[in-house]
C-alpha atoms as a PDB file:
ATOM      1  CA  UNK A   1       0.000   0.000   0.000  1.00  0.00           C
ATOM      2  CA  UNK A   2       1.019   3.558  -0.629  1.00  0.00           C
ATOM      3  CA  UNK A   3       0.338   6.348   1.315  1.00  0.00           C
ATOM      4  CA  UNK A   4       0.365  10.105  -0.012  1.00  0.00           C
ATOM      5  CA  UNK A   5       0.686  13.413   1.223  1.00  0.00           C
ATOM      6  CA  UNK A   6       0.824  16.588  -0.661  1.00  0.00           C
ATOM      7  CA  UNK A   7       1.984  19.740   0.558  1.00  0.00           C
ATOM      8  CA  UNK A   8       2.968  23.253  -1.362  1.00  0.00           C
ATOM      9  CA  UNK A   9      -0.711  24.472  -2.346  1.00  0.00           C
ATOM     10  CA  UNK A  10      -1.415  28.178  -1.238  1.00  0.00           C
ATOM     11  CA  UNK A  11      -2.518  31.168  -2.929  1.00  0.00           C
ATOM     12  CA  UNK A  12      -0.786  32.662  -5.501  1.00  0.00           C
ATOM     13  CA  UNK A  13      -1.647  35.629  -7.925  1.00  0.00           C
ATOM     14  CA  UNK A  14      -2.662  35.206 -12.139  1.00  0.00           C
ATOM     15  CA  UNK A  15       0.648  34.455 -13.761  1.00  0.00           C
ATOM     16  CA  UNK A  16       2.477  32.679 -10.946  1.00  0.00           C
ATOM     17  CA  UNK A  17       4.113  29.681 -10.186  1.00  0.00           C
ATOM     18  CA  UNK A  18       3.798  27.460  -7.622  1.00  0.00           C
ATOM     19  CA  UNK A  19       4.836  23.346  -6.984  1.00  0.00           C
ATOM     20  CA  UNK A  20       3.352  20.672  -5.391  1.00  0.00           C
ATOM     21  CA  UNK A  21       5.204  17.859  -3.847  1.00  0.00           C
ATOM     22  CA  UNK A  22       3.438  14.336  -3.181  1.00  0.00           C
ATOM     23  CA  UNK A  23       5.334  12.386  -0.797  1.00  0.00           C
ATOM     24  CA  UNK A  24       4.746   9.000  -1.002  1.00  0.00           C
ATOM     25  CA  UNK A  25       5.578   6.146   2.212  1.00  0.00           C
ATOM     26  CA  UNK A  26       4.928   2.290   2.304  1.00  0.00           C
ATOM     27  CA  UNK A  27       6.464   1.254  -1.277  1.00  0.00           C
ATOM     28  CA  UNK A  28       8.924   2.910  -4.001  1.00  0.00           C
ATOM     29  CA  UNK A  29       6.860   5.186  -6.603  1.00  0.00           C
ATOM     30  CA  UNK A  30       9.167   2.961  -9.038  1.00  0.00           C
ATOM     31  CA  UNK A  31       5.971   0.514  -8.770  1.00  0.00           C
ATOM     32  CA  UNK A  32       3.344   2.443  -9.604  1.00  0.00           C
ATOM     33  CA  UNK A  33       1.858   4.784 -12.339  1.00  0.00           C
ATOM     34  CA  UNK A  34       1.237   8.467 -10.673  1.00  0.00           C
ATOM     35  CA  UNK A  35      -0.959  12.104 -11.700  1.00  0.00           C
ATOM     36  CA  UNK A  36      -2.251  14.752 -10.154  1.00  0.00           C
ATOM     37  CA  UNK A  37      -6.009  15.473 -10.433  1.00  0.00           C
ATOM     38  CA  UNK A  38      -7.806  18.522  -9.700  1.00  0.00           C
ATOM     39  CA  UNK A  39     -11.389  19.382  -8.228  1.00  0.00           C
ATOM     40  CA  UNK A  40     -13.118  22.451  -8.525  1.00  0.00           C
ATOM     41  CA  UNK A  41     -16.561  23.191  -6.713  1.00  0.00           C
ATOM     42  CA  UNK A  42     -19.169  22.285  -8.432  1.00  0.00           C
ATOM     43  CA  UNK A  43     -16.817  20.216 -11.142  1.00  0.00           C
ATOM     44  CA  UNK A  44     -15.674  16.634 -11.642  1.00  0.00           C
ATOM     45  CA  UNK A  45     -12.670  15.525 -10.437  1.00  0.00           C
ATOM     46  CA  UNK A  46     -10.060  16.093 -13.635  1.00  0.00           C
ATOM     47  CA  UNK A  47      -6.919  14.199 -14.026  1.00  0.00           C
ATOM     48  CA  UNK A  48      -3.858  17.260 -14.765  1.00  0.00           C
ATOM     49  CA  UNK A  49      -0.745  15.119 -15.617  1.00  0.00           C
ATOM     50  CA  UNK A  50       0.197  11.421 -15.465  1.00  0.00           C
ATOM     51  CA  UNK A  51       3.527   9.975 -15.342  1.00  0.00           C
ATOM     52  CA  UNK A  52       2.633   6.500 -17.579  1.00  0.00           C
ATOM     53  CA  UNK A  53       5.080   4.601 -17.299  1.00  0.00           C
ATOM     54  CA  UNK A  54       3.731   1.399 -19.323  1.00  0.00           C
ATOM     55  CA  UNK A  55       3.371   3.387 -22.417  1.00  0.00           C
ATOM     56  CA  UNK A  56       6.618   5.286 -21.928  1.00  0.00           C
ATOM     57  CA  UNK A  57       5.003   9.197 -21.636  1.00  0.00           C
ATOM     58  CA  UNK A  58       3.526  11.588 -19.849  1.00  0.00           C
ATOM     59  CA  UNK A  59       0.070  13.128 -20.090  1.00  0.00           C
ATOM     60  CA  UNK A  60      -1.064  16.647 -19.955  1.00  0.00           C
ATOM     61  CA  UNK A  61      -4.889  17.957 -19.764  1.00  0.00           C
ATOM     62  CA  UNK A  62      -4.587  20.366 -22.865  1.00  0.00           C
ATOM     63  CA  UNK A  63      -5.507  23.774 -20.319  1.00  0.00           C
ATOM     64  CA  UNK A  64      -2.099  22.577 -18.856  1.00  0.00           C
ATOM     65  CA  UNK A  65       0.116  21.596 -21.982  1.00  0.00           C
ATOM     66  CA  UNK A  66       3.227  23.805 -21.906  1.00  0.00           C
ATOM     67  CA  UNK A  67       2.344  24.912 -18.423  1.00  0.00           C
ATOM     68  CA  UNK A  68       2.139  22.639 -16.169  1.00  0.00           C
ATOM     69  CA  UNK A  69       5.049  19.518 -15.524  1.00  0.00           C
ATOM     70  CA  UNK A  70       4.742  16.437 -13.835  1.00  0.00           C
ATOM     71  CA  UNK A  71       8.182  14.976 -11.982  1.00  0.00           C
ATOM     72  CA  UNK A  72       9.022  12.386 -10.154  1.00  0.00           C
ATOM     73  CA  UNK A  73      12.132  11.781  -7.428  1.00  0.00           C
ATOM     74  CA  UNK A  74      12.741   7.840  -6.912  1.00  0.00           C
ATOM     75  CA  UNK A  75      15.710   8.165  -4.249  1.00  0.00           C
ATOM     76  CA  UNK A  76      12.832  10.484  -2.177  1.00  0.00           C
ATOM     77  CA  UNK A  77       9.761   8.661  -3.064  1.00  0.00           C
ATOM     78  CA  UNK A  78       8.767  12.067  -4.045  1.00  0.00           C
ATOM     79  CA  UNK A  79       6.394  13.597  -7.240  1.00  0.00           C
ATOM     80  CA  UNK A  80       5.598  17.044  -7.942  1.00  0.00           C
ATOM     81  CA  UNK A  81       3.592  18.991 -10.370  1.00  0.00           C
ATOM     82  CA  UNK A  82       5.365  22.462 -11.323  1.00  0.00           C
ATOM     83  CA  UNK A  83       2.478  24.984 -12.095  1.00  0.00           C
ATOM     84  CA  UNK A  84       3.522  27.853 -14.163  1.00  0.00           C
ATOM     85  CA  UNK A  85       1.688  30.947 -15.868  1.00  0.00           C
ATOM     86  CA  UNK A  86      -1.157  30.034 -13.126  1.00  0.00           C
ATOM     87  CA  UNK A  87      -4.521  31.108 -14.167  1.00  0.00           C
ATOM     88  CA  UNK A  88      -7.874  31.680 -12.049  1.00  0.00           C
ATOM     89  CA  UNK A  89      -9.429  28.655 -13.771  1.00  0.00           C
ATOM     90  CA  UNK A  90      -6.370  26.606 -12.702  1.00  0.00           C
ATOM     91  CA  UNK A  91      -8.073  27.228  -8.548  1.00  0.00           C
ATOM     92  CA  UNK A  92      -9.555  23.928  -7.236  1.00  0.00           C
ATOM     93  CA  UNK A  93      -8.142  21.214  -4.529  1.00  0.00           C
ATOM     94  CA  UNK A  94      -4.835  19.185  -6.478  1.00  0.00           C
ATOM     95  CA  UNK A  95      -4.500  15.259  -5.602  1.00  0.00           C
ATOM     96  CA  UNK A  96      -1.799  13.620  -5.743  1.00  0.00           C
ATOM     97  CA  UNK A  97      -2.982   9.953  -6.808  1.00  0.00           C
ATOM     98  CA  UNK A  98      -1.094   6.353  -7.638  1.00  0.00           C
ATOM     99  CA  UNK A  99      -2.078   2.852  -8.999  1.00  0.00           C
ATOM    100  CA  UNK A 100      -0.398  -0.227  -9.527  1.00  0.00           C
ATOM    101  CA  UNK A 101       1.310  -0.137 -13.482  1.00  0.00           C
ATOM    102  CA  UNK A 102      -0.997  -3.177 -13.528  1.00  0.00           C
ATOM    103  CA  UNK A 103      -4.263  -1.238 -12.333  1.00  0.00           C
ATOM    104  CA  UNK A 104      -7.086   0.064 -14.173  1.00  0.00           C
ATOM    105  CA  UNK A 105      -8.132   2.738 -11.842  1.00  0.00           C
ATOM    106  CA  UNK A 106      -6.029   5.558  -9.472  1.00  0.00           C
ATOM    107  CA  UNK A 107      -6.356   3.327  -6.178  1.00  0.00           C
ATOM    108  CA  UNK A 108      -4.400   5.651  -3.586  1.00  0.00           C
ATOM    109  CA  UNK A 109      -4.881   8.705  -3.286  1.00  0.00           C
ATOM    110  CA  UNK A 110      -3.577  12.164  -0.826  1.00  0.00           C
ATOM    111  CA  UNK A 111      -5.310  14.332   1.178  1.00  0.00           C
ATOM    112  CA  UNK A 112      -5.881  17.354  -1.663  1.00  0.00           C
ATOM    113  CA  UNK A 113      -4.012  20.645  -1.194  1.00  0.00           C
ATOM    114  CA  UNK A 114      -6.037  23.970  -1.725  1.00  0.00           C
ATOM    115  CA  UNK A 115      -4.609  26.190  -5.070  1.00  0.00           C
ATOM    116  CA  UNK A 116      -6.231  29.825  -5.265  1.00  0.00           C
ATOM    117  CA  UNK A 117      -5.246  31.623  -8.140  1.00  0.00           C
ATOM    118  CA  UNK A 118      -6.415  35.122  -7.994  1.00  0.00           C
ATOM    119  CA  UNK A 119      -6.921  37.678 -10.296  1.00  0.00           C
END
């Protein structure tokens, strides 16, 4: 089992940066496929950026392309999400999420750290 905590939201202003780390405790990230995910109130859950590492590449939601990049750290167990050019739309609660490479569904999942992007 893996447990995740992410840490680094806050409020920043239209045009900033910010990055999120996801630190990640009870097996190696090395097993796993990892993203970061996004909710917004009163919208769906929305998956931001995915590390997959069966098909050898990353994904990007296309408000994020060029913006937005998904890392990962092995020797910390760590994964982060560098946000730049930040935009108000980009607000909402950011999980950190994993599943097994094998998995057909994000199984473990953080906590959810607050972004507010203001104008």
């Amino acid at each position: 089992q893996v447990h995740l905590v992410e840490s680094g939201g806050g409020l920043v202003q239209a045009g900033g940066s910010l990055r999120l780390s996801c630190a990640a405790s009870g097996r190696a990230i090395s097993n796993y496929v990892l993203a970061w995910h996004r909710q917004a109130p009163g919208k769906e859950r929305e998956v931001v950026a995915a590390l997959l590492y069966g098909a050898s590449s990353t994904y990007y939601a296309d408000s994020v392309k060029g913006l937005f990049t998904i890392s990962r750290e092995n020797a910390k167990n760590m994964v982060y999400l560098q946000m730049n050019s930040m935009k108000p739309e980009d607000t909402a609660v950011y999980y950190c999420a994993a599943k097994f490479l094998g998995g057909a569904s994000y199984t473990y999942w953080g906590q959810g750290t607050q972004v507010t992007v203001s104008t």
